[in-house]
Protein backbone atom coordinates (compact mmCIF):
# COMPACT_ATOMS: atom_id res chain seq x y z
CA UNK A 1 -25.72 -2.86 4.11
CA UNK A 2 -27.86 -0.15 2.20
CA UNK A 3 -29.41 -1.24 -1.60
CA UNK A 4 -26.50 -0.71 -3.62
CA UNK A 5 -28.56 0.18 -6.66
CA UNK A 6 -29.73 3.22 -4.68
CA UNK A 7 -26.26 3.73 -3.44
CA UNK A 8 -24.50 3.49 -7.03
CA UNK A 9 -27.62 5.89 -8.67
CA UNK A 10 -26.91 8.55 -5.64
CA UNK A 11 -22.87 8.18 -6.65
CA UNK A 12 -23.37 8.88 -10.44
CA UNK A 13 -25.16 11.89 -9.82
CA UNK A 14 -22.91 13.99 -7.71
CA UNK A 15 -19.73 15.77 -8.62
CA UNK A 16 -16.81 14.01 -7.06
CA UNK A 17 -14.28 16.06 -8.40
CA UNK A 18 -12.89 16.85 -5.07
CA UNK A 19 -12.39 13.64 -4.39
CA UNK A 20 -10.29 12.43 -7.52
CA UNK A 21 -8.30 10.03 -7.04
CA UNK A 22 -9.60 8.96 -3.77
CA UNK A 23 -12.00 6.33 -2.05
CA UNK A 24 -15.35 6.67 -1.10
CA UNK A 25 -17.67 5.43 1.81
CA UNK A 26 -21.49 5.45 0.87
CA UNK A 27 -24.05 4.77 3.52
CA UNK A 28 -28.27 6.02 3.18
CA UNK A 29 -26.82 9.09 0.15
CA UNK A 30 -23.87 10.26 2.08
CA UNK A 31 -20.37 10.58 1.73
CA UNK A 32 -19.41 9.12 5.07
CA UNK A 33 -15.72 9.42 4.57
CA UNK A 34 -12.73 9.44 1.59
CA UNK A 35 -9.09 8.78 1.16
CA UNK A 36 -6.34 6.80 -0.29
CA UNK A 37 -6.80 3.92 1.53
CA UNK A 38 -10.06 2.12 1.34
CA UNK A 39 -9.24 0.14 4.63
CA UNK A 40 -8.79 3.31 6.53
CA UNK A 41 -11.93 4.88 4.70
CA UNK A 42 -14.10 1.80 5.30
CA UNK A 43 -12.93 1.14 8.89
CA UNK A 44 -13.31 5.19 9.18
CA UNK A 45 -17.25 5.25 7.89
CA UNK A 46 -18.21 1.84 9.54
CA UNK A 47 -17.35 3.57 12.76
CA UNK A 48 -19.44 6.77 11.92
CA UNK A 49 -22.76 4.91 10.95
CA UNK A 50 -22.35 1.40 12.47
CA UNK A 51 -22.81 -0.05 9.09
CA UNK A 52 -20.91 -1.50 6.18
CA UNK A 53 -20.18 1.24 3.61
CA UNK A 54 -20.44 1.09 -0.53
CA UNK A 55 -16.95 1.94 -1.41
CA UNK A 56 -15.76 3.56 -4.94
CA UNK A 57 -12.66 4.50 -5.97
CA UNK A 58 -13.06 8.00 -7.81
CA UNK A 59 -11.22 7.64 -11.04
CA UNK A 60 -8.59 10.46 -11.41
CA UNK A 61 -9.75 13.20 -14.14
CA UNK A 62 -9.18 11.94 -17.18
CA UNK A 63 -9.49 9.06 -16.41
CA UNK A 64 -12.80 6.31 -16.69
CA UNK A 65 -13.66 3.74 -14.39
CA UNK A 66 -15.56 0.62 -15.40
């Protein structure tokens, strides 16, 4: 699993409008994969990099996530 600090700073910095609404995978700064279901987006970027992924869910606009 990559440092999740690293992971989470990377995250905050980059415009995810695109993916509103949507999940995240995160491996080593890179967005490995996204959709609507994290199971399918997980399974989806373990696959791609042979590691576990840091998964967000992208808050819709207007919307804040905590």
């Amino acid at each position: 699993m990559s440092d999740i600090n690293a992971e989470y700073k990377w995250i905050s910095n980059q415009n995810l409008k695109k993916f509103s609404g949507k999940w995240i995978a995160v491996h080593d700064k890179q967005i490995l994969s996204s959709g609507k279901h994290a199971d399918k987006v997980a399974k989806e970027a373990r696959e791609k990099s042979g590691a576990m992924p840091f998964l967000v869910k992208v808050p819709e606009e207007g919307y804040i996530s905590v």
